[in-house]
C-alpha atoms as a PDB file:
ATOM      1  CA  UNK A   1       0.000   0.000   0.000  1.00  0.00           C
ATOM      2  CA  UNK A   2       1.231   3.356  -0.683  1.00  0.00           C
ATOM      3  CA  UNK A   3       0.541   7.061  -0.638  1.00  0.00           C
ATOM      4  CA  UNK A   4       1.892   9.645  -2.742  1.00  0.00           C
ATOM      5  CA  UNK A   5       1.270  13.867  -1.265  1.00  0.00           C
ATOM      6  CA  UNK A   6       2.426  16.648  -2.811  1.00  0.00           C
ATOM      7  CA  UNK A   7       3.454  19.785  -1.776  1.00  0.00           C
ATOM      8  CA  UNK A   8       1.746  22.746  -1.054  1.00  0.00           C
ATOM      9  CA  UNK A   9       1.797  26.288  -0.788  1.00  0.00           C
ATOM     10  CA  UNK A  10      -0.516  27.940   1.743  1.00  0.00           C
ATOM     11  CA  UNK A  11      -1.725  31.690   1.917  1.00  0.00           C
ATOM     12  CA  UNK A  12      -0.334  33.070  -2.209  1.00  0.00           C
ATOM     13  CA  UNK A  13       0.094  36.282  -0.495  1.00  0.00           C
ATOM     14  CA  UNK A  14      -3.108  38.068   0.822  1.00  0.00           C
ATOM     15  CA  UNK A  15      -5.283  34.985   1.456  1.00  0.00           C
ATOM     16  CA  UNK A  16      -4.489  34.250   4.832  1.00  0.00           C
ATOM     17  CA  UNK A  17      -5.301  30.627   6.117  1.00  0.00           C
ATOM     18  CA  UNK A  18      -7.892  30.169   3.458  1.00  0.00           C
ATOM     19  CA  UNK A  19      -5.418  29.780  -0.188  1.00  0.00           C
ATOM     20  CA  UNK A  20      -3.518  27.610  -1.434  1.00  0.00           C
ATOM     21  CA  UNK A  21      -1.851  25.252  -4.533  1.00  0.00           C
ATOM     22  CA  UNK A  22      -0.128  21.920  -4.791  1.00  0.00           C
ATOM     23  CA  UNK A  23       3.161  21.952  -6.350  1.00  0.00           C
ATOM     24  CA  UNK A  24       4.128  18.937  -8.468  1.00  0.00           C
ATOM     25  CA  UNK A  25       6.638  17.641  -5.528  1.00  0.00           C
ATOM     26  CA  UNK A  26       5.436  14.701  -3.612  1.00  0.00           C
ATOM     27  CA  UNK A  27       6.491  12.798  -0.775  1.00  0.00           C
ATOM     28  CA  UNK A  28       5.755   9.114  -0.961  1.00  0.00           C
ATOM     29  CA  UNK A  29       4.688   6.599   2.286  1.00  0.00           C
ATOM     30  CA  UNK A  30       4.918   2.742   2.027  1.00  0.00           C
ATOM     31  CA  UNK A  31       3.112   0.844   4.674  1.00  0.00           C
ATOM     32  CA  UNK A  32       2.233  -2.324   6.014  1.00  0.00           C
ATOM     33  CA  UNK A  33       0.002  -3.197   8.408  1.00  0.00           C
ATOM     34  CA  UNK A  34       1.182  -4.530  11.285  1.00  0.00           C
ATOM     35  CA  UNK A  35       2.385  -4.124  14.581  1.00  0.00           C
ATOM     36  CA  UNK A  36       5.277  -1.700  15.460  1.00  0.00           C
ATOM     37  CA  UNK A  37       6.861   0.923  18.115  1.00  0.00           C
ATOM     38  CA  UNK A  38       3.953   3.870  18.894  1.00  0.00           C
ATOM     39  CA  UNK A  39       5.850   7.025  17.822  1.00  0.00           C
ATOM     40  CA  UNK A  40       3.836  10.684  19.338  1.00  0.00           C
ATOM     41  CA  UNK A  41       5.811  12.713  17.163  1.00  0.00           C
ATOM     42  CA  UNK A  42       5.249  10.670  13.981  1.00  0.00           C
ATOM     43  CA  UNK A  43       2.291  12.861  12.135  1.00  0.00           C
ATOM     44  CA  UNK A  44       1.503   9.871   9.618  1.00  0.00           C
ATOM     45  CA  UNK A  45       0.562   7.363  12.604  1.00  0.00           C
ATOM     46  CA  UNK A  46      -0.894  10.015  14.417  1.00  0.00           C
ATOM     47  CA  UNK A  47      -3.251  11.259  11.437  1.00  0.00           C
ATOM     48  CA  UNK A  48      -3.784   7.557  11.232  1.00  0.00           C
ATOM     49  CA  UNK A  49      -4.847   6.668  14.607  1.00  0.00           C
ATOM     50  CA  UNK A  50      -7.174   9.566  14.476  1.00  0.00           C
ATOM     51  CA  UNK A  51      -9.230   7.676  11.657  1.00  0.00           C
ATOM     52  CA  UNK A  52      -9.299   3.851  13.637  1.00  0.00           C
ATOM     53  CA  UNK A  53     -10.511   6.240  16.221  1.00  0.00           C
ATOM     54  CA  UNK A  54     -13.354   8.101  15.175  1.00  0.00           C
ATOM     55  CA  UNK A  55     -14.673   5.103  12.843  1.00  0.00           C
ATOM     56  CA  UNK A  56     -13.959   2.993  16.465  1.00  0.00           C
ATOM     57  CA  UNK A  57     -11.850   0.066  14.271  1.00  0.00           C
ATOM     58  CA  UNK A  58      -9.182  -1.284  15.925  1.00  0.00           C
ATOM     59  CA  UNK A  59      -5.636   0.048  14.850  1.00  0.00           C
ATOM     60  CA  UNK A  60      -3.199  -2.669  13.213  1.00  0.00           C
ATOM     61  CA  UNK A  61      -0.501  -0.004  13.466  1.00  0.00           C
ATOM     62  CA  UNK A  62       1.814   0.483  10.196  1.00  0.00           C
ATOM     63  CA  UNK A  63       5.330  -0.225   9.375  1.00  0.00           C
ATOM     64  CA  UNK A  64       6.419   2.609   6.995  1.00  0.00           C
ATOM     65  CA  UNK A  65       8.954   3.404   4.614  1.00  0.00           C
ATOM     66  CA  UNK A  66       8.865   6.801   3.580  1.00  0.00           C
ATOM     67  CA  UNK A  67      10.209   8.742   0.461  1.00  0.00           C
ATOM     68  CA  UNK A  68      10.537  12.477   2.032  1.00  0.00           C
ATOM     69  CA  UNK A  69      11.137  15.017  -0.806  1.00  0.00           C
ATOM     70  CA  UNK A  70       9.592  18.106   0.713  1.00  0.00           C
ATOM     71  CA  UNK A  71      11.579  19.993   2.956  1.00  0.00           C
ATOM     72  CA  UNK A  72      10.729  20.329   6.539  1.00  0.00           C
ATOM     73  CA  UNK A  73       9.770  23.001   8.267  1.00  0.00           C
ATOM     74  CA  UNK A  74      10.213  25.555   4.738  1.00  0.00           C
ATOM     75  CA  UNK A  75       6.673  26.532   4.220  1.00  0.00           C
ATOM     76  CA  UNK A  76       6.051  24.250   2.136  1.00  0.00           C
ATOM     77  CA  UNK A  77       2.883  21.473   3.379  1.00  0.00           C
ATOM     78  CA  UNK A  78       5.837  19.010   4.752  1.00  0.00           C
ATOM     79  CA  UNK A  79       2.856  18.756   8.062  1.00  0.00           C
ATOM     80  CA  UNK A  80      -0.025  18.534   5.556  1.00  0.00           C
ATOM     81  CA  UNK A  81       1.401  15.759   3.711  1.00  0.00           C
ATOM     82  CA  UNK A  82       2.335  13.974   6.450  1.00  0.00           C
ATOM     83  CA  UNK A  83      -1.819  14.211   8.005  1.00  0.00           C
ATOM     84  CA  UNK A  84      -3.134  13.188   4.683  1.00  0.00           C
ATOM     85  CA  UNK A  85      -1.169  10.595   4.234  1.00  0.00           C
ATOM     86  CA  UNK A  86      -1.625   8.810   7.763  1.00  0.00           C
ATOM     87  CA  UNK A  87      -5.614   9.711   6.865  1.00  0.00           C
ATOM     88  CA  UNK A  88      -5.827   7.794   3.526  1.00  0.00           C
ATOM     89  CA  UNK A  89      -4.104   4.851   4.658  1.00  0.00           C
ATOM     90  CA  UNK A  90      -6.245   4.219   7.093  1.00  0.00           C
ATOM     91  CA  UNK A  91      -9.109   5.041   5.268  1.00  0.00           C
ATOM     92  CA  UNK A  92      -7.893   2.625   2.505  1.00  0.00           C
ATOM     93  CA  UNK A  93      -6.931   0.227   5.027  1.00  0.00           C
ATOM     94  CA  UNK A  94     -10.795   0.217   6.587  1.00  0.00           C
ATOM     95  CA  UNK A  95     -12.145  -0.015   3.112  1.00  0.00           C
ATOM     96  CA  UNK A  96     -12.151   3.308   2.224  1.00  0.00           C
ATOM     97  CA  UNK A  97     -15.702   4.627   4.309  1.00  0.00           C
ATOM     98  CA  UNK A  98     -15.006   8.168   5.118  1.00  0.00           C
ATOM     99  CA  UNK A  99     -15.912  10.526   2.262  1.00  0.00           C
ATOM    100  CA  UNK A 100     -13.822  12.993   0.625  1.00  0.00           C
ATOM    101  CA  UNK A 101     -15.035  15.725   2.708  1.00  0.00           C
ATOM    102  CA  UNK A 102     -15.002  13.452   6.030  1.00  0.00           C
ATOM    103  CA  UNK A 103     -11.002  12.921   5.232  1.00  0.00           C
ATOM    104  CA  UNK A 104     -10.507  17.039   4.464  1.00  0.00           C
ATOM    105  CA  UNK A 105     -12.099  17.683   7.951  1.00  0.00           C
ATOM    106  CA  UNK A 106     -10.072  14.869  10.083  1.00  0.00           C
ATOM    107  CA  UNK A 107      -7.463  16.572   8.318  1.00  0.00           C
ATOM    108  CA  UNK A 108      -8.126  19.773   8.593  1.00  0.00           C
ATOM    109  CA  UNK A 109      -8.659  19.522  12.711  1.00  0.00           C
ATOM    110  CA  UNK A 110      -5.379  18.022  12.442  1.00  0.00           C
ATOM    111  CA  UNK A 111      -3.691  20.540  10.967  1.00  0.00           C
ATOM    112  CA  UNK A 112      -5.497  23.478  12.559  1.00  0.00           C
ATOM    113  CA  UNK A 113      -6.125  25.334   9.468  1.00  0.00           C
ATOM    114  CA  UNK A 114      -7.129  23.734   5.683  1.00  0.00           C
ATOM    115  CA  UNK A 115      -5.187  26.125   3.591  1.00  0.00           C
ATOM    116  CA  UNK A 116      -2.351  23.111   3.210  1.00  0.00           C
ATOM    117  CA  UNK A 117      -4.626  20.268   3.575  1.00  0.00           C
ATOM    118  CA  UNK A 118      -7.394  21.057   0.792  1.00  0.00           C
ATOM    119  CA  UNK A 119      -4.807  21.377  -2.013  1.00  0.00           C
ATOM    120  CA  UNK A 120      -2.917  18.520  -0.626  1.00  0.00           C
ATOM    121  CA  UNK A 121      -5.947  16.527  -0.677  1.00  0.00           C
ATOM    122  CA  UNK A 122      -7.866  17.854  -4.227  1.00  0.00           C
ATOM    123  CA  UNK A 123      -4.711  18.937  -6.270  1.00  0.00           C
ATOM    124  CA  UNK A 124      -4.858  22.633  -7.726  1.00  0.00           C
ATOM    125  CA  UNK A 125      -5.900  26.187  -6.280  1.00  0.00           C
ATOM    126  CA  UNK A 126      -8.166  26.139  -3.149  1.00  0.00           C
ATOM    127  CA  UNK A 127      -9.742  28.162  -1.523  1.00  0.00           C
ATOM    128  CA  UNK A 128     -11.118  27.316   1.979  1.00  0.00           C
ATOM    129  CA  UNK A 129     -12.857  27.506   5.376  1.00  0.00           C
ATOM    130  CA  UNK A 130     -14.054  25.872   8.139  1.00  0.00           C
ATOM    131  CA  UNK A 131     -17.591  26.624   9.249  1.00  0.00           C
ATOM    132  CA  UNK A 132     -18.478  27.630  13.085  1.00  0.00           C
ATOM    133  CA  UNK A 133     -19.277  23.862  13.164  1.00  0.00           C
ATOM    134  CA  UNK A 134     -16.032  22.751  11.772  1.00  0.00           C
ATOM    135  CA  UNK A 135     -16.941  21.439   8.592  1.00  0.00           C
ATOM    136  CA  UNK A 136     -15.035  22.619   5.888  1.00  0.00           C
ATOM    137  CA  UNK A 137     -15.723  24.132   2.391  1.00  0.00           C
ATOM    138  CA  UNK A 138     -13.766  24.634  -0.658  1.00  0.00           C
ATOM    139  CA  UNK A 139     -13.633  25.408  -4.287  1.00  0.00           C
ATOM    140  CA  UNK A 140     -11.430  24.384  -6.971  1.00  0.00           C
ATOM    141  CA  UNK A 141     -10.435  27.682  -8.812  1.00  0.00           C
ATOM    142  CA  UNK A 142     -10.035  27.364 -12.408  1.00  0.00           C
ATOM    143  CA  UNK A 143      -6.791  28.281 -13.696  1.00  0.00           C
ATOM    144  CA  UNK A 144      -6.922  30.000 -17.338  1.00  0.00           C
ATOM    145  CA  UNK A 145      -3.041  30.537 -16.951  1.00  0.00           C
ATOM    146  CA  UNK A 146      -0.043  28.675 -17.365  1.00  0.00           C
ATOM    147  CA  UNK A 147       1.733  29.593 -13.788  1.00  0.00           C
ATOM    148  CA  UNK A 148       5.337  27.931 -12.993  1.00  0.00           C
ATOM    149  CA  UNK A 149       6.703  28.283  -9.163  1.00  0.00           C
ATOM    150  CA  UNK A 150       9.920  29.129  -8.708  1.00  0.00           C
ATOM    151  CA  UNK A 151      10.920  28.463  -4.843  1.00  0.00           C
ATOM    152  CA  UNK A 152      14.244  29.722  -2.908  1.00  0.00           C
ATOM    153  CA  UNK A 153      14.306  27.375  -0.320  1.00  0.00           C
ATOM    154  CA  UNK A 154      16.609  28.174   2.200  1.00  0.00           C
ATOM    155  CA  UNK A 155      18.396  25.990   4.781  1.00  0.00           C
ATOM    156  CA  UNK A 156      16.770  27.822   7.862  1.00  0.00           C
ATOM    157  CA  UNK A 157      13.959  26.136   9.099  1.00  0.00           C
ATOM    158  CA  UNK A 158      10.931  27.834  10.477  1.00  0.00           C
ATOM    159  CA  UNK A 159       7.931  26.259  12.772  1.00  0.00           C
ATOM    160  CA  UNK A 160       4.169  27.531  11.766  1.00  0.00           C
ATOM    161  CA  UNK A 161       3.673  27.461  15.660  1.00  0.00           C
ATOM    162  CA  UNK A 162       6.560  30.245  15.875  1.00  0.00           C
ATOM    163  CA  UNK A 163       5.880  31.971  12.717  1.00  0.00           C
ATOM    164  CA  UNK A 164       2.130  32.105  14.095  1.00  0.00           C
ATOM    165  CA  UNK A 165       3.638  33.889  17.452  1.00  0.00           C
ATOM    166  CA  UNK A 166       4.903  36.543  15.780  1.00  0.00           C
ATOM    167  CA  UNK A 167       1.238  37.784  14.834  1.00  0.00           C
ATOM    168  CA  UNK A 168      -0.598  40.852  16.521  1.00  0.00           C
ATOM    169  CA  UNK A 169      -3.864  39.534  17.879  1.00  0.00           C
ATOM    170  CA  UNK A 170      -5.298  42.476  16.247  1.00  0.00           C
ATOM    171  CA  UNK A 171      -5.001  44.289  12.796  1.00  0.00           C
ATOM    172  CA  UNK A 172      -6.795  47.606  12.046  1.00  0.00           C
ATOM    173  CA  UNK A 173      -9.605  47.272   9.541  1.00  0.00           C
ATOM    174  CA  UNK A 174      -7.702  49.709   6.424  1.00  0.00           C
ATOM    175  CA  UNK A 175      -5.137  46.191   6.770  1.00  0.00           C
ATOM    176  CA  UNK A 176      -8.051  43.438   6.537  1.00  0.00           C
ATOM    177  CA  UNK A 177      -9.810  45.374   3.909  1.00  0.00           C
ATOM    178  CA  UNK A 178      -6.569  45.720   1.742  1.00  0.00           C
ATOM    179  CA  UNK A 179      -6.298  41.579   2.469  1.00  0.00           C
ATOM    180  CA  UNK A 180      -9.768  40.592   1.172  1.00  0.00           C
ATOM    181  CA  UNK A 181      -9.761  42.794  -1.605  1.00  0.00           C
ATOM    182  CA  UNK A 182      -6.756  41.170  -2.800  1.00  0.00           C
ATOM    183  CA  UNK A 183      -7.687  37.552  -2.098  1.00  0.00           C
ATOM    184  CA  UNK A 184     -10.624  38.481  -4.290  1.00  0.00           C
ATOM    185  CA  UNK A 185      -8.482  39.886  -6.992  1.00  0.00           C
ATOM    186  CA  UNK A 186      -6.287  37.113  -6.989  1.00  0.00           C
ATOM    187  CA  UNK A 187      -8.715  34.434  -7.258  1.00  0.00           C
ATOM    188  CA  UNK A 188     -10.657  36.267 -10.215  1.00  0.00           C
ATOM    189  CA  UNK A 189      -7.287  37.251 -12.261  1.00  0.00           C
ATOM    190  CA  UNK A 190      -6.153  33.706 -12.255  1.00  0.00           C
ATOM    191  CA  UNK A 191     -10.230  32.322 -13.557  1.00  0.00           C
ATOM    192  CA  UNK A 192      -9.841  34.570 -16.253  1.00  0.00           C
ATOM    193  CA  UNK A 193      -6.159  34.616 -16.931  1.00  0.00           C
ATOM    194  CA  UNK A 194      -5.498  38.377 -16.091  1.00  0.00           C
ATOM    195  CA  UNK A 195      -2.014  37.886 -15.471  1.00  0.00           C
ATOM    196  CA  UNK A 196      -1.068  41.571 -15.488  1.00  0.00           C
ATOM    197  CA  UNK A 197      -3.261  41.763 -12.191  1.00  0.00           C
ATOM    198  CA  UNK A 198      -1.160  39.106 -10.104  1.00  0.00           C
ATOM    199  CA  UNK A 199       1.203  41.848  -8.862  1.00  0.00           C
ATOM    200  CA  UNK A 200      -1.151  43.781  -7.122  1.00  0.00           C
ATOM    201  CA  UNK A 201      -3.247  41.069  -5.907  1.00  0.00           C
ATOM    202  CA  UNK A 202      -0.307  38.659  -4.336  1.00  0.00           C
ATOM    203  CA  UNK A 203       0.182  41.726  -1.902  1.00  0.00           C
ATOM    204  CA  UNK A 204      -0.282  41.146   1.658  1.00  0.00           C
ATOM    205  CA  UNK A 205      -0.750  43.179   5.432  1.00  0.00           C
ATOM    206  CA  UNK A 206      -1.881  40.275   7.312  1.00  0.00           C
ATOM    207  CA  UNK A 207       1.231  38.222   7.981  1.00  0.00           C
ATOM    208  CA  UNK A 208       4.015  38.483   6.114  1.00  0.00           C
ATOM    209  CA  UNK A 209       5.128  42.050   7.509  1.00  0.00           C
ATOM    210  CA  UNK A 210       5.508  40.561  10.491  1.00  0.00           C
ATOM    211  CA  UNK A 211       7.018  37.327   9.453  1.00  0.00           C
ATOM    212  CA  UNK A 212       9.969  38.116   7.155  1.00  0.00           C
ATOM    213  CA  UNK A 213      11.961  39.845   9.762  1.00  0.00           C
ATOM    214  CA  UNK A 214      12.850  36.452  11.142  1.00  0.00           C
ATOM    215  CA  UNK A 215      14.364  35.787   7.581  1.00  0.00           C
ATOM    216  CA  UNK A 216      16.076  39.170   7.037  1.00  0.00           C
ATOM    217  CA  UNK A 217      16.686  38.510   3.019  1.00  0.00           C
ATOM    218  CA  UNK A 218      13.340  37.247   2.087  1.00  0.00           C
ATOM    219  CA  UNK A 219      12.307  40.959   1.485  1.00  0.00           C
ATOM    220  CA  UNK A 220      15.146  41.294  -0.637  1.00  0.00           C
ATOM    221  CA  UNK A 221      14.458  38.148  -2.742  1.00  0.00           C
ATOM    222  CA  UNK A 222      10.876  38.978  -3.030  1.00  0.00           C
ATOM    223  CA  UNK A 223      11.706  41.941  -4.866  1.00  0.00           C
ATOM    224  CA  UNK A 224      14.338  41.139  -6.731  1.00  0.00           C
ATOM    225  CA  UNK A 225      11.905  38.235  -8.225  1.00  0.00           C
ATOM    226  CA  UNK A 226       9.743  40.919  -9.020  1.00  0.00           C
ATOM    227  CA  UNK A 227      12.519  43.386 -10.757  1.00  0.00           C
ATOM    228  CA  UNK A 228      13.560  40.086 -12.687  1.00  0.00           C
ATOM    229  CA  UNK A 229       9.792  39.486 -14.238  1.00  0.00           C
ATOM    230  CA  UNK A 230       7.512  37.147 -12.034  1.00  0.00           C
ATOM    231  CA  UNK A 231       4.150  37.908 -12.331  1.00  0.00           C
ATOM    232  CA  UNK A 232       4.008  37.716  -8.510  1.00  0.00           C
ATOM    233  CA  UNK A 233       5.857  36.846  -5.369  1.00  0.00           C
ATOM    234  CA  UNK A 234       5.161  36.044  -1.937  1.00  0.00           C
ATOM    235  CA  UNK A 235       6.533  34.066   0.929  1.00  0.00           C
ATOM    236  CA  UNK A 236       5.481  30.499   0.670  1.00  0.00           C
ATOM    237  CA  UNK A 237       3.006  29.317   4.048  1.00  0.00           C
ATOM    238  CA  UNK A 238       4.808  30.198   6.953  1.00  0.00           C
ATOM    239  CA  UNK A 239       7.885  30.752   5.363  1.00  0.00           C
ATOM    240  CA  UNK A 240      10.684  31.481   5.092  1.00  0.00           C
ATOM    241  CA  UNK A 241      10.660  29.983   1.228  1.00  0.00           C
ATOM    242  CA  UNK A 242       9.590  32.230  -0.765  1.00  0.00           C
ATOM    243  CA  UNK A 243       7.754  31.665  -4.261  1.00  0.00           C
ATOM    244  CA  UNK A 244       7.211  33.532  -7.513  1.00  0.00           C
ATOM    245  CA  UNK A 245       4.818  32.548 -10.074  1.00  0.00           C
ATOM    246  CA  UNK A 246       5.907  33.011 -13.850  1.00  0.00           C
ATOM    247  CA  UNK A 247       4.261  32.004 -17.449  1.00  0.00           C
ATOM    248  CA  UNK A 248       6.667  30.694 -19.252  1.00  0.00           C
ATOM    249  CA  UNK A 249      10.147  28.484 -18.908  1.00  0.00           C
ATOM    250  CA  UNK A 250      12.435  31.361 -19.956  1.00  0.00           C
ATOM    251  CA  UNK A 251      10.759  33.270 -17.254  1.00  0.00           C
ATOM    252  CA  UNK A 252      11.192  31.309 -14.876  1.00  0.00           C
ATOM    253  CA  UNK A 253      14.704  30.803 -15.698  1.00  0.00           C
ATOM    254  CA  UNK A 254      15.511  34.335 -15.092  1.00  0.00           C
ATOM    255  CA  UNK A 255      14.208  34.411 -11.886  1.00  0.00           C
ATOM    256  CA  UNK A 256      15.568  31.697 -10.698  1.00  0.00           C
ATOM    257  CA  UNK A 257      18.923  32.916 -11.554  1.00  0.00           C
ATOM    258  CA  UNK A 258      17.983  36.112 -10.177  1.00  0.00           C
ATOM    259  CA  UNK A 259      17.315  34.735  -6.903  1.00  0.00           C
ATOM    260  CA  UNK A 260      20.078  32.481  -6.672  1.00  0.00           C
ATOM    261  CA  UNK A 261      22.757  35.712  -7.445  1.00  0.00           C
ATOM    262  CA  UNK A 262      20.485  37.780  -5.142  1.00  0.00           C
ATOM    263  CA  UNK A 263      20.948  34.612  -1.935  1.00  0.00           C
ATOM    264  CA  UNK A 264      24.562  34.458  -3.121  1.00  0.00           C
ATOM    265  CA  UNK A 265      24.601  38.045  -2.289  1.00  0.00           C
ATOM    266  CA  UNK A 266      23.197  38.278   1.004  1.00  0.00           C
ATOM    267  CA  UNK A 267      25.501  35.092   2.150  1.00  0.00           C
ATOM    268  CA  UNK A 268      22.464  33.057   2.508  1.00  0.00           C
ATOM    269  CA  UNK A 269      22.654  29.489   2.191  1.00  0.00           C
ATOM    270  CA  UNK A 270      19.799  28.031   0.111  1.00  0.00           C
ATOM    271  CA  UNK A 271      17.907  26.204  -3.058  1.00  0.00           C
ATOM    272  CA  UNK A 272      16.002  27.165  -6.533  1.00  0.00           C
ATOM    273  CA  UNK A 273      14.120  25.143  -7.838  1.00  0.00           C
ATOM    274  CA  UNK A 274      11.154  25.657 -10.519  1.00  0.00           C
ATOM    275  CA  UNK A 275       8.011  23.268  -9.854  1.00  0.00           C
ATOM    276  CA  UNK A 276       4.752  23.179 -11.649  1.00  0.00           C
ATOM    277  CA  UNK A 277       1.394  23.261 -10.258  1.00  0.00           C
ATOM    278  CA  UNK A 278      -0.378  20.226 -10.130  1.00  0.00           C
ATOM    279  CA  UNK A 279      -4.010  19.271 -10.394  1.00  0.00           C
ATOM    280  CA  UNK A 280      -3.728  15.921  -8.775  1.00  0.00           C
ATOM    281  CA  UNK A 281      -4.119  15.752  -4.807  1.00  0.00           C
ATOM    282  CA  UNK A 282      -2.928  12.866  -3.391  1.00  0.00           C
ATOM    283  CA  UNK A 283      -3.607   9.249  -4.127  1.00  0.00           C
ATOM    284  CA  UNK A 284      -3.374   5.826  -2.520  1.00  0.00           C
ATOM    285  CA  UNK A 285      -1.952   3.018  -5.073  1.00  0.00           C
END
């Protein structure tokens, strides 16, 4: 039995908790049922447990082998894939009984937020909430643009838990209005393909103002991708990755070279790498 996740990238600027796209990167879990050491920390038998739990089945526990090519800790869904892969093991393992939106909730109370989870889960751009009763809703957004990713990745490591500290428990309402505006920009530009628009609408007051200062270059490297052509740039999840979005292969060339010279200058240590988007979410084979 195995699961394949891919990576995600939560928040595309102004949508705060509530956007987000999987990148064409997947980690991979190979399991077999049966008895092994109980491991807390271990988010796959965790997620797992959770499912033998609520559905009150008996847990065989899993051995696993797993295939990790998403950085930890980066901002990019390492958590999320983790959660939905212990879910749809189990879930396959029962038979598969819980629904598609039965597995994005277990998830997404896992998690604590489903801006990670709902891409990870139904491939593409999401956008999401969770109801005052917990359930959670989401729609697919339609792409009518070819977008590329190109990610700095760099060899600090950041926890959501901290980068969520850093937040004001308050933001004045010029800031949230400047937020949803955007988030509604965004979405709209990339259903109809208005690419010139991305700019303006990956712009953000919510959290990232108060999270790059705990990576000091990301500012830097956020503009520079701009100067160099992306269509937009903004730090990916939690951070500290960040992530521009470009149309073509030539385009994303030159800003990955632009952010690797512009790391290399700042003495920060670090990776480029240019991922598509993916529509699949992730599978059990």
């Amino acid at each position: 039995m195995r699961v394949r996740a891919p990576a995600t990238s939560a928040n595309l600027g102004p949508g705060f908790d509530c956007l987000g796209l999987a990148l064409d990167l997947w980690n991979e879990v190979e399991a077999v049922p049966g008895a092994c050491r109980p491991d807390p920390d271990n988010l796959i038998l965790r997620a797992a447990a959770r499912v033998f739990d609520e559905l009150g089945s008996a847990n065989p526990g899993f051995k696993l082998r797993c295939t990790n090519r998403i950085p930890f800790s980066r901002g990019l869904g390492s958590s999320a894939a983790a959660i939905v892969c212990g879910v749809l093991l189990a879930n396959h393992c029962l038979g598969a009984p819980l629904s598609p939106s039965d597995c994005l909730r277990i998830a997404t109370e896992l998690e604590g937020h489903p801006d990670n989870v709902t891409p990870c889960l139904s491939g593409g751009v999401c956008a999401a909430v969770r109801t005052e009763r917990g359930e959670v809703l989401y729609s697919n957004v339609p792409l009518a643009l070819e977008l590329r990713a190109v990610l700095f990745i760099p060899e600090i490591s950041v926890t959501t838990v901290h980068a969520r500290a850093l937040l004001p428990a308050t933001v004045a309402r010029e800031d949230a209005l400047f937020n949803v505006a955007r988030s509604s920009l965004l979405v709209a530009a990339l259903a109809s393909g208005r690419a010139d628009l991305l700019a303006e609408a990956t712009r953000d007051r919510l959290h990232q103002p108060f999270r790059l200062p705990m990576f000091p270059a990301g500012a830097t490297l956020l503009r520079n991708a701009m100067d160099a052509g992306a269509l937009g740039a903004f730090s990916s999840g939690a951070g500290p990755s960040v992530l521009a979005l470009c149309d073509s292969e030539p385009a994303a060339e030159h800003v990955r070279d632009r952010l690797v010279s512009s790391a290399r200058e700042q003495s920060v240590a670090g990776t480029a790498i240019t991922l598509e988007l993916t529509a699949r979410g992730a599978y059990v084979d």
